[in-house]
Protein backbone atom coordinates (compact mmCIF):
# COMPACT_ATOMS: atom_id res chain seq x y z
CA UNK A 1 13.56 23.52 0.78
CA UNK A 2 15.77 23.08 3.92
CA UNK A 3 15.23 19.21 5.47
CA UNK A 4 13.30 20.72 8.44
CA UNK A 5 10.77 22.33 6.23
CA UNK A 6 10.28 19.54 4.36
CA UNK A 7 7.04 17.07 4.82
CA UNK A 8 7.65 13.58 5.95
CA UNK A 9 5.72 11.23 4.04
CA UNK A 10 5.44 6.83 4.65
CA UNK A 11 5.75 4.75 1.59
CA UNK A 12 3.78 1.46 2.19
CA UNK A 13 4.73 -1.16 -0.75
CA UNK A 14 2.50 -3.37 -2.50
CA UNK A 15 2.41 -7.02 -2.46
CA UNK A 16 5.38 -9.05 -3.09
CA UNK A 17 7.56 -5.07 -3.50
CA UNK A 18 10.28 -3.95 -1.20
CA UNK A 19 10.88 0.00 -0.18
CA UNK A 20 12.94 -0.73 -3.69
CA UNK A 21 9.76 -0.38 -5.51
CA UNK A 22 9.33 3.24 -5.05
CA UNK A 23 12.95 4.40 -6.74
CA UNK A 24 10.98 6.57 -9.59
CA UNK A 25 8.85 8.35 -7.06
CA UNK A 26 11.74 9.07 -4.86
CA UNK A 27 13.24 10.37 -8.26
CA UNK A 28 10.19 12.11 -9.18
CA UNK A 29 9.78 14.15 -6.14
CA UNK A 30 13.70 14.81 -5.30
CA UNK A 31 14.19 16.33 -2.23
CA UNK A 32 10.72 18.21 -1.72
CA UNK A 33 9.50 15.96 0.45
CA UNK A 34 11.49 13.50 3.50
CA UNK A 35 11.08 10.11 1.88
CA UNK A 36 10.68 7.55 4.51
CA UNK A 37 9.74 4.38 2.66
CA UNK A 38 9.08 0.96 4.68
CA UNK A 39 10.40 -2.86 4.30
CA UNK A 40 7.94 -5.47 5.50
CA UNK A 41 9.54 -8.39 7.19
CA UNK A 42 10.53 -10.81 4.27
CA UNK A 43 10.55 -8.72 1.63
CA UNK A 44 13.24 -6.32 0.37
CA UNK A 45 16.25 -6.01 2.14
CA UNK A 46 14.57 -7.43 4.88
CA UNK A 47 14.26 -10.92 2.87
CA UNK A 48 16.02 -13.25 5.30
CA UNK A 49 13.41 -12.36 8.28
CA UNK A 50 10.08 -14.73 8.49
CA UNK A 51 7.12 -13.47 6.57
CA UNK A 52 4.50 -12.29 8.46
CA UNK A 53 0.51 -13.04 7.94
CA UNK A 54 -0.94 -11.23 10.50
CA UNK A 55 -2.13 -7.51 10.42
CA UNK A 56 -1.19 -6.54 14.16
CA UNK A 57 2.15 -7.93 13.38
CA UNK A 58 2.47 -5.46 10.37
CA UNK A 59 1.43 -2.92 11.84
CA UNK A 60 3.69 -2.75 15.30
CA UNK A 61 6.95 -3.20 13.13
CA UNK A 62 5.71 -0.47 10.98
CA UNK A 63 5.09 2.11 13.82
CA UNK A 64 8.16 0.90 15.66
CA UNK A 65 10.33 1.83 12.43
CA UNK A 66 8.87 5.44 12.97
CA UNK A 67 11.02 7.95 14.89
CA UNK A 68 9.23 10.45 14.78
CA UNK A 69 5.59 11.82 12.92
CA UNK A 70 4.67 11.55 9.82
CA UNK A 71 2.42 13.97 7.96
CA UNK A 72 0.78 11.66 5.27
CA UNK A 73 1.28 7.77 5.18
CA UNK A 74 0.94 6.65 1.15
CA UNK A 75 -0.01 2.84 0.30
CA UNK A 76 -0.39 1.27 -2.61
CA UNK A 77 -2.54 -2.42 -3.49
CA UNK A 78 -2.06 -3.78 -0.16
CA UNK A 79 -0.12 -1.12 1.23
CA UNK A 80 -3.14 0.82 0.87
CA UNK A 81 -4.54 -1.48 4.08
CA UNK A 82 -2.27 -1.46 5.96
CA UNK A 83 -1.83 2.63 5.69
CA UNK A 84 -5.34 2.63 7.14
CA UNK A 85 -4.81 0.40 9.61
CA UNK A 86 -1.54 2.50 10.76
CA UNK A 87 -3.18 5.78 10.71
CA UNK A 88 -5.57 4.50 13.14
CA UNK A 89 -2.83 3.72 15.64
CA UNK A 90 -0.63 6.29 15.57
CA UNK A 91 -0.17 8.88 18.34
CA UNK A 92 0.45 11.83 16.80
CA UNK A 93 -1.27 15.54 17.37
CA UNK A 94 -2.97 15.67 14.20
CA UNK A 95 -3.46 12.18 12.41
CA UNK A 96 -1.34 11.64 9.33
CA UNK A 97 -3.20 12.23 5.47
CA UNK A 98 -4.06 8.54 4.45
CA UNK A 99 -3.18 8.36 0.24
CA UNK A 100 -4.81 4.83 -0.06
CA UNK A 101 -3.50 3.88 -4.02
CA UNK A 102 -4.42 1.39 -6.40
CA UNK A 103 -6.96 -1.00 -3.75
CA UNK A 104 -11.06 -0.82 -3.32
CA UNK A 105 -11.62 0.04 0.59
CA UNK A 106 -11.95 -3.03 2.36
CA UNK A 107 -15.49 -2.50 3.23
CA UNK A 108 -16.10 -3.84 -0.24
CA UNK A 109 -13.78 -6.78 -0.78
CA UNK A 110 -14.99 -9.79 -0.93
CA UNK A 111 -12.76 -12.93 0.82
CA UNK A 112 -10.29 -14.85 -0.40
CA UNK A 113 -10.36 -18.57 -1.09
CA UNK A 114 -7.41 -18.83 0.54
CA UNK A 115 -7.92 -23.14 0.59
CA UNK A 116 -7.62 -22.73 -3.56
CA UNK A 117 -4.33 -21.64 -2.96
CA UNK A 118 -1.87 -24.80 -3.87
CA UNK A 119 0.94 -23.22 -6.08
CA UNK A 120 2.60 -20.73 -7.65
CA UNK A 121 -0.37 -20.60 -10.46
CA UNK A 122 -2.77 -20.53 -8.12
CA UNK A 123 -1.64 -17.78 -5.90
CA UNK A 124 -0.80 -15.42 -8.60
CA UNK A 125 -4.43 -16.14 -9.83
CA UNK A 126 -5.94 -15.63 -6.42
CA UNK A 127 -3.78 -12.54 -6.15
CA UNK A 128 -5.22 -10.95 -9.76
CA UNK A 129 -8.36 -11.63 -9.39
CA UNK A 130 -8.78 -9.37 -5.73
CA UNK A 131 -7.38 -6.87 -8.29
CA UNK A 132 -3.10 -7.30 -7.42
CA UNK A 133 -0.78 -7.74 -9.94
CA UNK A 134 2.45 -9.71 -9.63
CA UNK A 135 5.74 -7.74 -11.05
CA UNK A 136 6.23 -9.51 -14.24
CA UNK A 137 9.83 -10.40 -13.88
CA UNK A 138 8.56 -12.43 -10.49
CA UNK A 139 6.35 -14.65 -13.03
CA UNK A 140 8.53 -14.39 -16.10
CA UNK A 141 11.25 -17.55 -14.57
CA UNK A 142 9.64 -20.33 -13.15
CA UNK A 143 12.73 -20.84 -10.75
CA UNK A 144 12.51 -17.21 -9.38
CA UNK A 145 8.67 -17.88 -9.60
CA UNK A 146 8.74 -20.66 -7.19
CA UNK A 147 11.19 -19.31 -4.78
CA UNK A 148 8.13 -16.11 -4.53
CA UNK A 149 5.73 -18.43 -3.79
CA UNK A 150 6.27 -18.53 -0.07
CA UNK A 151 6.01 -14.99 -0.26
CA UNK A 152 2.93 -14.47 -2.68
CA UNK A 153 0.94 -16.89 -0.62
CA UNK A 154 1.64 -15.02 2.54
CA UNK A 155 0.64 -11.79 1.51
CA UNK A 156 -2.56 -13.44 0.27
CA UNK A 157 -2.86 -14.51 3.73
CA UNK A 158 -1.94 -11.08 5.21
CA UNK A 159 -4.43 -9.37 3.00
CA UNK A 160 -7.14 -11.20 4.32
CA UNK A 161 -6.20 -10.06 7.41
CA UNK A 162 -6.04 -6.45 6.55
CA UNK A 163 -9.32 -7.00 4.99
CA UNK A 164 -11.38 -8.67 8.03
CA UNK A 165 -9.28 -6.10 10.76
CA UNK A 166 -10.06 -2.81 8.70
CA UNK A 167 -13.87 -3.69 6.98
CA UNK A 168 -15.02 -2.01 9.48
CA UNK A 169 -12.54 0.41 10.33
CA UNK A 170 -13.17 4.05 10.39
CA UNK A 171 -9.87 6.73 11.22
CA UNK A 172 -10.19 10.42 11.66
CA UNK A 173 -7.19 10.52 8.52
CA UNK A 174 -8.24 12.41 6.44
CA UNK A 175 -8.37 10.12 2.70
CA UNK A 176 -6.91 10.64 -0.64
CA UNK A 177 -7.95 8.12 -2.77
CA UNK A 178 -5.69 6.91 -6.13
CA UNK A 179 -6.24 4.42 -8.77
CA UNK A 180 -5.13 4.30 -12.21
CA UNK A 181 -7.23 4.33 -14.99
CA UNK A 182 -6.17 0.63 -16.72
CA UNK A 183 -7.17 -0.82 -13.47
CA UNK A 184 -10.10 -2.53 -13.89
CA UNK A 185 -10.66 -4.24 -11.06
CA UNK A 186 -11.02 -1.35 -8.85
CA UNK A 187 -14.17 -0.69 -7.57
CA UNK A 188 -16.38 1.45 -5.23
CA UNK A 189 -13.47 4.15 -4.62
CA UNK A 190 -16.08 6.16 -2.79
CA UNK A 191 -16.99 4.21 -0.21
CA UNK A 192 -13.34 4.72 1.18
CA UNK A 193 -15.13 7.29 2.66
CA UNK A 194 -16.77 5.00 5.13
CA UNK A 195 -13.32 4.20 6.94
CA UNK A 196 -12.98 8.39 7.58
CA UNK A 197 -14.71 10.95 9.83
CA UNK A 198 -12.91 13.56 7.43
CA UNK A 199 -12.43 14.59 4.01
CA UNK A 200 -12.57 11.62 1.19
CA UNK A 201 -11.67 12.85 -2.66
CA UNK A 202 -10.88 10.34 -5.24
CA UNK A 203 -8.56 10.83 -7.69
CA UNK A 204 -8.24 8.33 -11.07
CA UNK A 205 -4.51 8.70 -12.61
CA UNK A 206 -3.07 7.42 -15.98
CA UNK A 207 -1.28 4.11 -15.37
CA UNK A 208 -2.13 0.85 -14.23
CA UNK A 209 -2.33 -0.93 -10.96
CA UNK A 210 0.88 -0.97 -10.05
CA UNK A 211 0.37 3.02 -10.28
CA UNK A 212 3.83 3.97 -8.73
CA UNK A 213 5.93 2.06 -11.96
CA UNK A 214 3.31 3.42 -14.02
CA UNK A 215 2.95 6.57 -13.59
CA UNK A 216 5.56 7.73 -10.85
CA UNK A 217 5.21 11.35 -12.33
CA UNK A 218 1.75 11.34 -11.30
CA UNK A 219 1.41 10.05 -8.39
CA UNK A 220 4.34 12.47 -6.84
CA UNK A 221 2.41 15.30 -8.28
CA UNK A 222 -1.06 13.87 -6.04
CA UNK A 223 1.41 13.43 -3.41
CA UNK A 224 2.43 17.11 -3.91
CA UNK A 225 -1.40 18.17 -4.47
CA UNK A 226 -2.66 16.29 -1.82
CA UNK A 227 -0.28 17.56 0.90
CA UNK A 228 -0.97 21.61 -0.28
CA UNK A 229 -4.65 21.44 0.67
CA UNK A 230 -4.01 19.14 3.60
């Protein structure tokens, strides 16, 4: 497939997870699609900047990264929110495919106690229970574990809100929803289709939450799927 022909597709990272996190995707799907994945400010190799909190922040350095359209935008846990809020921003001729991975919609989420949050233990506990996951190598050396904890605690705070900007949100994106089938804490994956005036479909996937480490076959064969009946 010559590099014209080729779809462009936005990789939105989860929580805590630079553009880094989606290396077996990228591997997965070689050179079939244009792989434009995004850092958020403070993570990745973006680390030195300040992190960010605030969902109109987010989502003006995302767009202003573009150069040009996009055909689908993917996101996964929190990525997932801020995909939708993007989608519903960007200027293009026909609206990009939202895949919104490995999150309930936010018209379902319930708030976060963000006053419980008071250390590393406590944010990663916040975080799991709205259904995240930490990577485990974060957690696994309490040194490394409290350097995150800046980090952790701001995405908390910047998925709260995603949560209060989109719960209401509907796009004319058309939705493809993902979620792996050893998440548990996923719930109500159809009423995504209250933030579209298109097409919903929800797909579950072997793997876990963090559905791109998981399963990174899979999800490049939805993102394949997904963009052949777009």
């Amino acid at each position: 497939m010559t590099p014209a022909a080729r779809p462009s597709v936005l990789f939105i990272p989860p929580s805590c997870c630079g553009a880094g996190y989606f290396r077996k995707v990228r591997r997965a799907l070689a050179d079939r699609v244009e792989f434009r994945a995004v850092e958020l400010p403070g993570h990745g190799r973006r680390f030195a900047e300040p992190l960010v909190t605030q969902a109109k922040t987010v989502v003006l350095d995302i767009a202003g990264q573009l150069d040009g359209p996009v055909v689908a935008v993917y996101g996964e846990s929190l990525g997932a929110y801020i995909g939708l809020a993007l989608v519903g921003v960007l200027d293009q001729r026909r609206p990009p495919l939202l895949l919104a991975a490995s999150n309930s919609p936010p018209s379902v989420q319930h708030r976060i106690r963000l006053e419980d949050i008071g250390s590393v233990e406590s944010a990663a506990a916040t975080l799991t229970a709205m259904g995240g996951q930490i990577p485990a190598e974060l957690l696994s050396d309490p040194d490394l574990a409290e350097r995150a904890y800046p980090m952790i605690r701001a995405d908390l705070r910047l998925s709260q809100s995603f949560i209060d900007s989109t719960r209401a949100l509907t796009v004319a994106a058309d939705i493809q929803v993902l979620g792996g089938v050893d998440d548990p804490a996923l719930t109500g994956l159809h009423h995504w289709a209250r933030h579209t005036t298109g097409r919903c479909e929800v797909t579950r996937l072997a793997g876990g939450h963090l559905l791109s480490e998981s399963n990174p076959a899979g999800v490049a064969g939805l993102v394949e799927y997904a963009l052949a009946i777009r």
